[in-house]
C-alpha atoms as a PDB file:
ATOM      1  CA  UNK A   1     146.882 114.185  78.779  1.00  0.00           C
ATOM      2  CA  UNK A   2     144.220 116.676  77.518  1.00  0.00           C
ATOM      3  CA  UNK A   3     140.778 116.916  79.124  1.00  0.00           C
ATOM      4  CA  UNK A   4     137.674 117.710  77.356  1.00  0.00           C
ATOM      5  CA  UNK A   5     135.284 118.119  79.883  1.00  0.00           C
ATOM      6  CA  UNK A   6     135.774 120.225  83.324  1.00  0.00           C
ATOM      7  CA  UNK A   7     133.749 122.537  85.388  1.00  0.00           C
ATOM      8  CA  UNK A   8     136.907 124.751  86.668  1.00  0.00           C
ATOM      9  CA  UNK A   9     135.640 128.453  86.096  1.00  0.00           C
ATOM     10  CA  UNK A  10     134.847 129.806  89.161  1.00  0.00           C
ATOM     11  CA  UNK A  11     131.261 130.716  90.588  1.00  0.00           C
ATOM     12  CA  UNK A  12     129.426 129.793  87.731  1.00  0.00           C
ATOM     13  CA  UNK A  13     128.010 126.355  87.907  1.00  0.00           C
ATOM     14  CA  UNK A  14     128.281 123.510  90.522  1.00  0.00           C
ATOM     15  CA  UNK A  15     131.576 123.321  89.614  1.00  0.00           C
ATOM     16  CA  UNK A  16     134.561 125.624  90.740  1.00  0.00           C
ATOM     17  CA  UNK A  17     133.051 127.968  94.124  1.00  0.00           C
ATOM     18  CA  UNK A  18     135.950 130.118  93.475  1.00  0.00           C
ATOM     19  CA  UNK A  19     139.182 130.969  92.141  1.00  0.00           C
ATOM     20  CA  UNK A  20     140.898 129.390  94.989  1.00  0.00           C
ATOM     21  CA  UNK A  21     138.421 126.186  94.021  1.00  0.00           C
ATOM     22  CA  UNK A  22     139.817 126.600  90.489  1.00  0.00           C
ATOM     23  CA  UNK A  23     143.182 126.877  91.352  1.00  0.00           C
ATOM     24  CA  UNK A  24     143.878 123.846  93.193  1.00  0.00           C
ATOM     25  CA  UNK A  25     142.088 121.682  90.784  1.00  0.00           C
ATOM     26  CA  UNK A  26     144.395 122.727  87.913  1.00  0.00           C
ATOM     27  CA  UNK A  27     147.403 122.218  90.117  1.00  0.00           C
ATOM     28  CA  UNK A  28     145.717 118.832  90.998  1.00  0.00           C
ATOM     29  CA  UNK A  29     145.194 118.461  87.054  1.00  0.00           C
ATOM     30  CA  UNK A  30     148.892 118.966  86.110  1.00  0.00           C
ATOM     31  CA  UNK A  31     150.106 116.877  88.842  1.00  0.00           C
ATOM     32  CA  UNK A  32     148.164 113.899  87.292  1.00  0.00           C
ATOM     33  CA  UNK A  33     150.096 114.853  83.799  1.00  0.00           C
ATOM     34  CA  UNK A  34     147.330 116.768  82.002  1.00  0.00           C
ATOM     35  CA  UNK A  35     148.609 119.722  79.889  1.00  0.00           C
ATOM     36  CA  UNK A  36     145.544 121.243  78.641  1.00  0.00           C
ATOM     37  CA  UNK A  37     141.771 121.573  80.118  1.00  0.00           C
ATOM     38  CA  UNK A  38     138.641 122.598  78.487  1.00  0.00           C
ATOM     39  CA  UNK A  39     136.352 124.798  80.347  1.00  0.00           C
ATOM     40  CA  UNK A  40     132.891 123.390  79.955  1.00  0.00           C
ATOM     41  CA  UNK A  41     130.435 124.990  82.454  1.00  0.00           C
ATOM     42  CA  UNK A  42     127.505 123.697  82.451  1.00  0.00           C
ATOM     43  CA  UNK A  43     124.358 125.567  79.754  1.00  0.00           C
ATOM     44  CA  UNK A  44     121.447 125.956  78.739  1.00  0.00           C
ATOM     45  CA  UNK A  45     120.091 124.086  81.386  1.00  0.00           C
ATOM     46  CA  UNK A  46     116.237 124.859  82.015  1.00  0.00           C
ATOM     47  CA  UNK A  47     115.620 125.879  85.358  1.00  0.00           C
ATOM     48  CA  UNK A  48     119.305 126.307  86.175  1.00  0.00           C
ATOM     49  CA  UNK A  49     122.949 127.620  84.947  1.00  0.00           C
ATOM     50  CA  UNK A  50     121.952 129.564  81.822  1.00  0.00           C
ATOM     51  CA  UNK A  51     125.555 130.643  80.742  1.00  0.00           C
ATOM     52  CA  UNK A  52     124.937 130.919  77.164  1.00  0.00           C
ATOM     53  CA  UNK A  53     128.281 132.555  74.880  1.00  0.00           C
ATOM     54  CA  UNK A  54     128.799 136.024  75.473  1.00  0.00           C
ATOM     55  CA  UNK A  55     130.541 139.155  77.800  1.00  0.00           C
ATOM     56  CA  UNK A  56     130.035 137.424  80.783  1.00  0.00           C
ATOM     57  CA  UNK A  57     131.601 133.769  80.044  1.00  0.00           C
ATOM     58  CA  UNK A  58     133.983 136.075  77.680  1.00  0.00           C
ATOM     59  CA  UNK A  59     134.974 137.531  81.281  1.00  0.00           C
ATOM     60  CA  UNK A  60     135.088 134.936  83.671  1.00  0.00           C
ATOM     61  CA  UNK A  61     137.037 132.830  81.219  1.00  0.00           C
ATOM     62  CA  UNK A  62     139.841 135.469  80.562  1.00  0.00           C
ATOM     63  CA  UNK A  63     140.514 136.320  84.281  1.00  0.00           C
ATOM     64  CA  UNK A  64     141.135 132.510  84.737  1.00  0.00           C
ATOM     65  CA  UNK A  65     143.547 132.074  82.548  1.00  0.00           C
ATOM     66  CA  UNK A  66     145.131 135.074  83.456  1.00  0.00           C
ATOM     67  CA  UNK A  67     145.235 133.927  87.243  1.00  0.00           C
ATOM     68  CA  UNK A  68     146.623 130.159  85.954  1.00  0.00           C
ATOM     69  CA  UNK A  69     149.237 132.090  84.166  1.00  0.00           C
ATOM     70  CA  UNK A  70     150.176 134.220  87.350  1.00  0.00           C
ATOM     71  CA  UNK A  71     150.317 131.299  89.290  1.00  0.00           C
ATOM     72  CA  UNK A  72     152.854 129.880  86.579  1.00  0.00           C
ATOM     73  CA  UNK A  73     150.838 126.268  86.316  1.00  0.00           C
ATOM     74  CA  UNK A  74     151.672 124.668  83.362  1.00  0.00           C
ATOM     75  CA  UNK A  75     147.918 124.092  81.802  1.00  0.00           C
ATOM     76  CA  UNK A  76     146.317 125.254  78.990  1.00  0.00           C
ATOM     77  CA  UNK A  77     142.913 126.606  79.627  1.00  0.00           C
ATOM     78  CA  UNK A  78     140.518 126.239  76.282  1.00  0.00           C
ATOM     79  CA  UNK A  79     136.831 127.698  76.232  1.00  0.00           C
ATOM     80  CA  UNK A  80     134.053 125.224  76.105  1.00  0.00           C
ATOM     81  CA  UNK A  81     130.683 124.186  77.274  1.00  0.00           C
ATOM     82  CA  UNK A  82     128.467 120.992  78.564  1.00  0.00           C
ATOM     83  CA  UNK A  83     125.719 122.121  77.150  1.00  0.00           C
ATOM     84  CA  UNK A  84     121.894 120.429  77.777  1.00  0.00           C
ATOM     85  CA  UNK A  85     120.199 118.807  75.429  1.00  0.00           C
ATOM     86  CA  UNK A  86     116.743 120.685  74.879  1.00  0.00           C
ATOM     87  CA  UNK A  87     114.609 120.329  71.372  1.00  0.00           C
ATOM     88  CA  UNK A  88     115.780 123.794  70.420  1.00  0.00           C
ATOM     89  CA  UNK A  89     119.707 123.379  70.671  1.00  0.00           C
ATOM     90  CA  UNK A  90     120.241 123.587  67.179  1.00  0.00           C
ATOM     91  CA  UNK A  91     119.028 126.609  66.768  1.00  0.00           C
ATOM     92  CA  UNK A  92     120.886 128.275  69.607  1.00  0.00           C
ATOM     93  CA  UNK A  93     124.280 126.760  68.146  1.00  0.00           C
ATOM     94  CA  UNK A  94     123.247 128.679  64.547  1.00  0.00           C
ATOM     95  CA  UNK A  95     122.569 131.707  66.751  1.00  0.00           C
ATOM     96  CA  UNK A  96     126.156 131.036  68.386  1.00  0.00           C
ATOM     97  CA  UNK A  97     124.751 131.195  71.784  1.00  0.00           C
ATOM     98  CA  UNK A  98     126.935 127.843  72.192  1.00  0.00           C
ATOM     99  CA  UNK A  99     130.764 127.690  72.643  1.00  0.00           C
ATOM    100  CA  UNK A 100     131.878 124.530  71.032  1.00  0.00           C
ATOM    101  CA  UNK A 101     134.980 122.591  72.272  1.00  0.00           C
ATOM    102  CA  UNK A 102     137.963 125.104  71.874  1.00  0.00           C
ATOM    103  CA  UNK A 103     135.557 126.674  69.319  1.00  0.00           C
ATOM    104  CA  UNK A 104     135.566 123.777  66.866  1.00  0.00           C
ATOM    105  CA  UNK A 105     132.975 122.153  65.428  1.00  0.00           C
ATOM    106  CA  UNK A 106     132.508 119.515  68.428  1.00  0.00           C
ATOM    107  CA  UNK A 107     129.431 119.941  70.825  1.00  0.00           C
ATOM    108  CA  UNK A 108     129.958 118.283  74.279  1.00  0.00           C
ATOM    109  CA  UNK A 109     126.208 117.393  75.064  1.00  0.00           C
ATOM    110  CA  UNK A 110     124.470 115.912  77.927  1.00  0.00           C
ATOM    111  CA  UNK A 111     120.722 114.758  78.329  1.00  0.00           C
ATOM    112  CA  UNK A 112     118.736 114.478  81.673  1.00  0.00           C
ATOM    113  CA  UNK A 113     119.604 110.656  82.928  1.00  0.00           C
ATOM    114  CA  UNK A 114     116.299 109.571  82.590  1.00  0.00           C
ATOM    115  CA  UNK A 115     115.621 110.858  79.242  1.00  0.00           C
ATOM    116  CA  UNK A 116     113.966 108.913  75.974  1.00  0.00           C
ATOM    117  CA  UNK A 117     116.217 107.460  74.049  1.00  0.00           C
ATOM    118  CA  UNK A 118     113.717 108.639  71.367  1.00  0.00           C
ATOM    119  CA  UNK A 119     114.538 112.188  72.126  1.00  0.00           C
ATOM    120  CA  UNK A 120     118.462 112.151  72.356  1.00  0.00           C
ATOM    121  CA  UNK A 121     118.705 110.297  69.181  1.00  0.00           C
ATOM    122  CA  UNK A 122     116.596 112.834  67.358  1.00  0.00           C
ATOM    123  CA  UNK A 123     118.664 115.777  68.837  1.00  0.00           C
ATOM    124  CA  UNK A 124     121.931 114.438  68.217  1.00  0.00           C
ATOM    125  CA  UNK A 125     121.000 113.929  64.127  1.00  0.00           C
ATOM    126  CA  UNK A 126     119.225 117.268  64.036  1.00  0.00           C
ATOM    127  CA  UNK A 127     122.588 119.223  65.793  1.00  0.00           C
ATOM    128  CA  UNK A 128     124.774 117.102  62.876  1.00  0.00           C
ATOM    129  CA  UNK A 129     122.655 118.752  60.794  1.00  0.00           C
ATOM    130  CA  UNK A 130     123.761 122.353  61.832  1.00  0.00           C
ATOM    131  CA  UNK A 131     126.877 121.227  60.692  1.00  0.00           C
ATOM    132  CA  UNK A 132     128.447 120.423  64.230  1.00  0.00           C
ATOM    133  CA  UNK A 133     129.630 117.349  66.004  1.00  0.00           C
ATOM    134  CA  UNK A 134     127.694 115.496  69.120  1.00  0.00           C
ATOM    135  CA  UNK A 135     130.087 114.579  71.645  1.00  0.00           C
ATOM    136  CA  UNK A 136     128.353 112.919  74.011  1.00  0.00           C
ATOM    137  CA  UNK A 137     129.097 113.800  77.443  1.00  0.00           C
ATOM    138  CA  UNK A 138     129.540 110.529  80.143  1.00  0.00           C
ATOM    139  CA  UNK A 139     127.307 108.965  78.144  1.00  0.00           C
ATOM    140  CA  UNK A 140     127.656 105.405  80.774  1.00  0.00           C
ATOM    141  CA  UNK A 141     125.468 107.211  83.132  1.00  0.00           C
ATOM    142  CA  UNK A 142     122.604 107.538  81.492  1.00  0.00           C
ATOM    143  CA  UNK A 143     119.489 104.746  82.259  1.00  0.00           C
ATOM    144  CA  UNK A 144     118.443 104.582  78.169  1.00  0.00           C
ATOM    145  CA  UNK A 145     121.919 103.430  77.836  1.00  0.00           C
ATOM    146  CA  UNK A 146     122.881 101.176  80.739  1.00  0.00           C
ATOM    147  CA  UNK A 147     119.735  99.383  79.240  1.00  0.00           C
ATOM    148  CA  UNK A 148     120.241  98.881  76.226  1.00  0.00           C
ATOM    149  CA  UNK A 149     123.731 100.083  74.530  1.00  0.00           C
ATOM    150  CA  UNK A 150     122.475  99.443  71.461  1.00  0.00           C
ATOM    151  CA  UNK A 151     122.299 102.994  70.762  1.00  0.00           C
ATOM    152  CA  UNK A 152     125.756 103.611  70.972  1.00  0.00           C
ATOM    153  CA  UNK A 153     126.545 101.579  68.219  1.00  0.00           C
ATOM    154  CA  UNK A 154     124.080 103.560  66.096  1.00  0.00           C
ATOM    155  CA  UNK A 155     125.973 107.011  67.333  1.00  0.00           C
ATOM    156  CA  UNK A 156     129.546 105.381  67.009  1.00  0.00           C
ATOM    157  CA  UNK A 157     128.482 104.510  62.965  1.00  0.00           C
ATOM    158  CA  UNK A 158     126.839 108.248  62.749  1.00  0.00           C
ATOM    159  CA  UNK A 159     130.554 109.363  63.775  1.00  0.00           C
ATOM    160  CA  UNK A 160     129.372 110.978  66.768  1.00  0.00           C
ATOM    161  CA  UNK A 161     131.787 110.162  69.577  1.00  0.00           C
ATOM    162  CA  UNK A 162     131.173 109.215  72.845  1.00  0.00           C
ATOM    163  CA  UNK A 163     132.776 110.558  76.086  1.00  0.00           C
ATOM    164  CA  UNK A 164     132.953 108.738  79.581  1.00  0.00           C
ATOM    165  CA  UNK A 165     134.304 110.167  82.912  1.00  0.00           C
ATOM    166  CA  UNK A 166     136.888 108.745  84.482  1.00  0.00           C
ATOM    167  CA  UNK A 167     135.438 108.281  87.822  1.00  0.00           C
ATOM    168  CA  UNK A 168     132.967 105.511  86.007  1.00  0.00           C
ATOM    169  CA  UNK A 169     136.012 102.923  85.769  1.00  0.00           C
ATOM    170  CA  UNK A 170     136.629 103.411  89.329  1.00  0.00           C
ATOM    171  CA  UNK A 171     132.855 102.862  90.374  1.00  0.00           C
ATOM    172  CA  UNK A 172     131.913 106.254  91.704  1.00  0.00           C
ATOM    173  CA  UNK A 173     129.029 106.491  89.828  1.00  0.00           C
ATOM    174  CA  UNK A 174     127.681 103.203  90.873  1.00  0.00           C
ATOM    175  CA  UNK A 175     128.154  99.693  88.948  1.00  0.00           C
ATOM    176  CA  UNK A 176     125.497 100.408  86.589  1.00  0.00           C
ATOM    177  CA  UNK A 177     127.907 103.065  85.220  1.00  0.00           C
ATOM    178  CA  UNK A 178     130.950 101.490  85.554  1.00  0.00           C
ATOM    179  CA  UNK A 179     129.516  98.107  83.846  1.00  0.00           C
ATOM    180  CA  UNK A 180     128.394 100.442  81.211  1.00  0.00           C
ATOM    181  CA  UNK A 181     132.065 102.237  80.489  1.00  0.00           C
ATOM    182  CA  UNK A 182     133.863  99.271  80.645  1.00  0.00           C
ATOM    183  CA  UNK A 183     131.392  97.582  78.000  1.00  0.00           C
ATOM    184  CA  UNK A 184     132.043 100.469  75.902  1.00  0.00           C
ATOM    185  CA  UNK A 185     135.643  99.704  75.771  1.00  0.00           C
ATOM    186  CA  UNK A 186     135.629  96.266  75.483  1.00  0.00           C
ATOM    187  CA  UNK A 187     133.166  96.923  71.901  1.00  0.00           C
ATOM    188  CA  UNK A 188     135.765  99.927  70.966  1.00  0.00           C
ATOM    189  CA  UNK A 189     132.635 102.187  71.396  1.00  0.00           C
ATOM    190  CA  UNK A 190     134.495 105.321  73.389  1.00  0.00           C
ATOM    191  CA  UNK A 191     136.001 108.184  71.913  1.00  0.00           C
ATOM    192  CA  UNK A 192     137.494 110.060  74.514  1.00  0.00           C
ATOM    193  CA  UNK A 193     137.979 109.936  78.460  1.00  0.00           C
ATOM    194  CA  UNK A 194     137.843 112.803  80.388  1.00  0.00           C
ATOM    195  CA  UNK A 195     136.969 114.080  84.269  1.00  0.00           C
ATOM    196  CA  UNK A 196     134.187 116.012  84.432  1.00  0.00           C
ATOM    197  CA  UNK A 197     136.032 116.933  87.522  1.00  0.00           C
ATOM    198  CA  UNK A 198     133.569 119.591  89.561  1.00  0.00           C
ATOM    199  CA  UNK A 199     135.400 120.163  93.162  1.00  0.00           C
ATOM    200  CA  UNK A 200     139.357 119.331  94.317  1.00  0.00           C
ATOM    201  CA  UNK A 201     138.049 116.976  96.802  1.00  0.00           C
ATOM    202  CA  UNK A 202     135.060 115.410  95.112  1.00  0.00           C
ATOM    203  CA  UNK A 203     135.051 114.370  91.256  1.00  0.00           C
ATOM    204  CA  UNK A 204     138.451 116.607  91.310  1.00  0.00           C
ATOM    205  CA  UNK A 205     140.242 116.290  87.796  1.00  0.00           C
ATOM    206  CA  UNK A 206     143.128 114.256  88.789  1.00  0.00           C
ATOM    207  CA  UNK A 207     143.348 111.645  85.893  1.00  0.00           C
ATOM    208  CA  UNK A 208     146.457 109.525  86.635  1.00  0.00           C
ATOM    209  CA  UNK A 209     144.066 107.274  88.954  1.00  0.00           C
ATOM    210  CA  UNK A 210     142.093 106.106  86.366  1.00  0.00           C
ATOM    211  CA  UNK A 211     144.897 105.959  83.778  1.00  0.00           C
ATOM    212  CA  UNK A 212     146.815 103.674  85.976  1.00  0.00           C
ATOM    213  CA  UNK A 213     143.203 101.229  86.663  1.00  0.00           C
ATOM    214  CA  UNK A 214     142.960 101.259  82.964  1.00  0.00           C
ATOM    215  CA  UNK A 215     146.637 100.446  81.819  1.00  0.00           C
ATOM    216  CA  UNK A 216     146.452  96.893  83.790  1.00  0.00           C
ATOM    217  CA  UNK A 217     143.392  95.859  80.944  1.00  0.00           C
ATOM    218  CA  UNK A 218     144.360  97.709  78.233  1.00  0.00           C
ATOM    219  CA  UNK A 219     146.918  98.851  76.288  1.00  0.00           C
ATOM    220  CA  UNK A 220     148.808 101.825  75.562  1.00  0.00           C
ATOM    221  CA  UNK A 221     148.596 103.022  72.543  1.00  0.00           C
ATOM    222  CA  UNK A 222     144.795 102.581  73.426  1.00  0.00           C
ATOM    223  CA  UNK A 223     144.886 105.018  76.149  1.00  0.00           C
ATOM    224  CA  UNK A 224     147.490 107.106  74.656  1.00  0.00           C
ATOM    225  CA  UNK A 225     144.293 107.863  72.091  1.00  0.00           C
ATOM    226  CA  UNK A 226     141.817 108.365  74.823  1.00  0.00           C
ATOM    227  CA  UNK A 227     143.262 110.682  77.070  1.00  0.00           C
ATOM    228  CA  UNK A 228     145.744 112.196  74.773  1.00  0.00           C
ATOM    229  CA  UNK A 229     145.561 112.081  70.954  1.00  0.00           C
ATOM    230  CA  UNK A 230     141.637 111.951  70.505  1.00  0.00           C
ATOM    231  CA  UNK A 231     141.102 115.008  72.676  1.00  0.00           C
ATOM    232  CA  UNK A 232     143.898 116.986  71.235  1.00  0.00           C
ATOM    233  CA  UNK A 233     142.359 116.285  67.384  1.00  0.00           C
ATOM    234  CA  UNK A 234     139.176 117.337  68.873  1.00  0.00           C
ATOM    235  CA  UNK A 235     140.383 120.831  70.269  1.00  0.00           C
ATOM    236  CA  UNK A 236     142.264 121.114  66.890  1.00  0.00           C
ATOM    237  CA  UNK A 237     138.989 120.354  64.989  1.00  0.00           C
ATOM    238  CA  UNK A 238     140.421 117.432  63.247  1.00  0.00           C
ATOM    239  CA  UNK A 239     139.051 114.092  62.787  1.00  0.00           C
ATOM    240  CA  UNK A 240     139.395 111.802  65.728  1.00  0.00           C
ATOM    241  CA  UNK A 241     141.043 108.548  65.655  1.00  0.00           C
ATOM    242  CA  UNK A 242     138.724 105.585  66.070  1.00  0.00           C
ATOM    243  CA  UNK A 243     139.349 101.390  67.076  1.00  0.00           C
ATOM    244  CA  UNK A 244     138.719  99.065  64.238  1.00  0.00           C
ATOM    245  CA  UNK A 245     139.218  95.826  65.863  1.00  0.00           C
ATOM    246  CA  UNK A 246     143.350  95.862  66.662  1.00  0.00           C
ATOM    247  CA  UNK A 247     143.990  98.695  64.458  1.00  0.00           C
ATOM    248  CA  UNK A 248     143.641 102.309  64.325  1.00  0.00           C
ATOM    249  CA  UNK A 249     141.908 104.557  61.655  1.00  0.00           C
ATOM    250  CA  UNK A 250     140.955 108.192  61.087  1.00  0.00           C
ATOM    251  CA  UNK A 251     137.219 108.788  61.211  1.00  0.00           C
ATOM    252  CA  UNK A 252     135.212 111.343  58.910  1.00  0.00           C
END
């Protein structure tokens, strides 16, 4: 397994407190059979973790993977962000203030959870326009779409794919969520599971839990392209693999 979307560098968001922090959830992570981990702190969010591209993620990144690789764990660590949503993201990915997804062309985005549908739909068109990729981060958890999921189906036809944490299946994030991200698999609507694991004792990134929930409903090839294939073409920068009713196709 391959996951997308982790707060593991240490100190610099409400993720990791620490090295030791970081080091027991990738031990927890390879445990659970993941082989490679993105690195998405979270940015640009107003008011909060800042952490825009530059010497001091540069920094912080390079001393954890050089601690994983002392410790001999067998994970790859990729650079990333979860970056927020604000009406002037696309220009700060043209200004390359942003670290994509491995540095592709994918964008792991997040909006408040109350925000206006109005305004995420409008920012995830105008950051295609840039030329990158929305990936939208646990997108069950937000209100706009636990009312109406409508708008997923317009993002799933833009191409943009859609994320959801594991701990939604398993009801952590309340049954709003978890109704949400099982709807979303049931319509063929989700892209990619992931974590968003923050702490190794809360929201850690162990992902054989929900693998094994999921594998009693669905099948696996289906999973194998969730938690495996999708997020390694996204890390490559190649086109994602998408559900067309029992069949599988590359999307543009």
């Amino acid at each position: 397994m391959i996951d997308i979307h982790t707060h593991i560098l240490p100190g610099i968001d409400d993720g990791a407190q620490d090295i030791y922090d970081t080091l027991e959830m990738v031990r927890m992570a390879a445990d659970s059979g993941v082989t490679a981990m993105v690195a998405t702190p979270h940015c640009n969010i107003p008011g909060g973790f800042d952490n825009y591209f530059g010497r001091e993620y540069v920094e912080v990144f390079q001393k954890t993977v050089k601690a994983v690789q002392r410790e001999r764990i067998p994970i790859q660590l990729l650079p990333g962000m979860e970056v927020f949503s604000t009406y002037d993201l696309p220009e700060l990915i043209v200004e390359k203030k942003i670290m994509p997804l491995n540095q592709s062309r994918y964008i792991l985005m997040e909006f408040a959870f109350d925000e206006e549908p109005e305004f995420a739909q409008d920012i995830v068109d105008r950051v295609r326009e840039v030329g990158a990729k929305p990936v939208i981060a646990h997108a069950e958890r937000y209100e706009f779409v636990q009312d109406d999921p409508q708008i997923v189906y317009e993002w799933r036809k833009k191409g943009y794919l859609v994320q959801i944490n594991k701990g939604s299946f398993l009801g952590r994030f309340g049954r709003r969520a978890q109704a949400a991200a099982y709807r979303m698999m049931d319509h063929n609507l989700v892209s990619v599971i992931a974590s968003d694991a923050h702490s190794p004792y809360q929201r850690t990134p162990y992902m054989l839990d929900a693998y094994e929930e999921l594998r009693t409903e669905y099948s696996e090839r289906c999973l194998k392209v969730l938690f495996e294939e999708n997020p390694r073409r996204i890390c490559e920068n190649q086109n994602t693999i998408r559900f067309a009713l029992r069949s599988f196709e590359e999307e543009d």
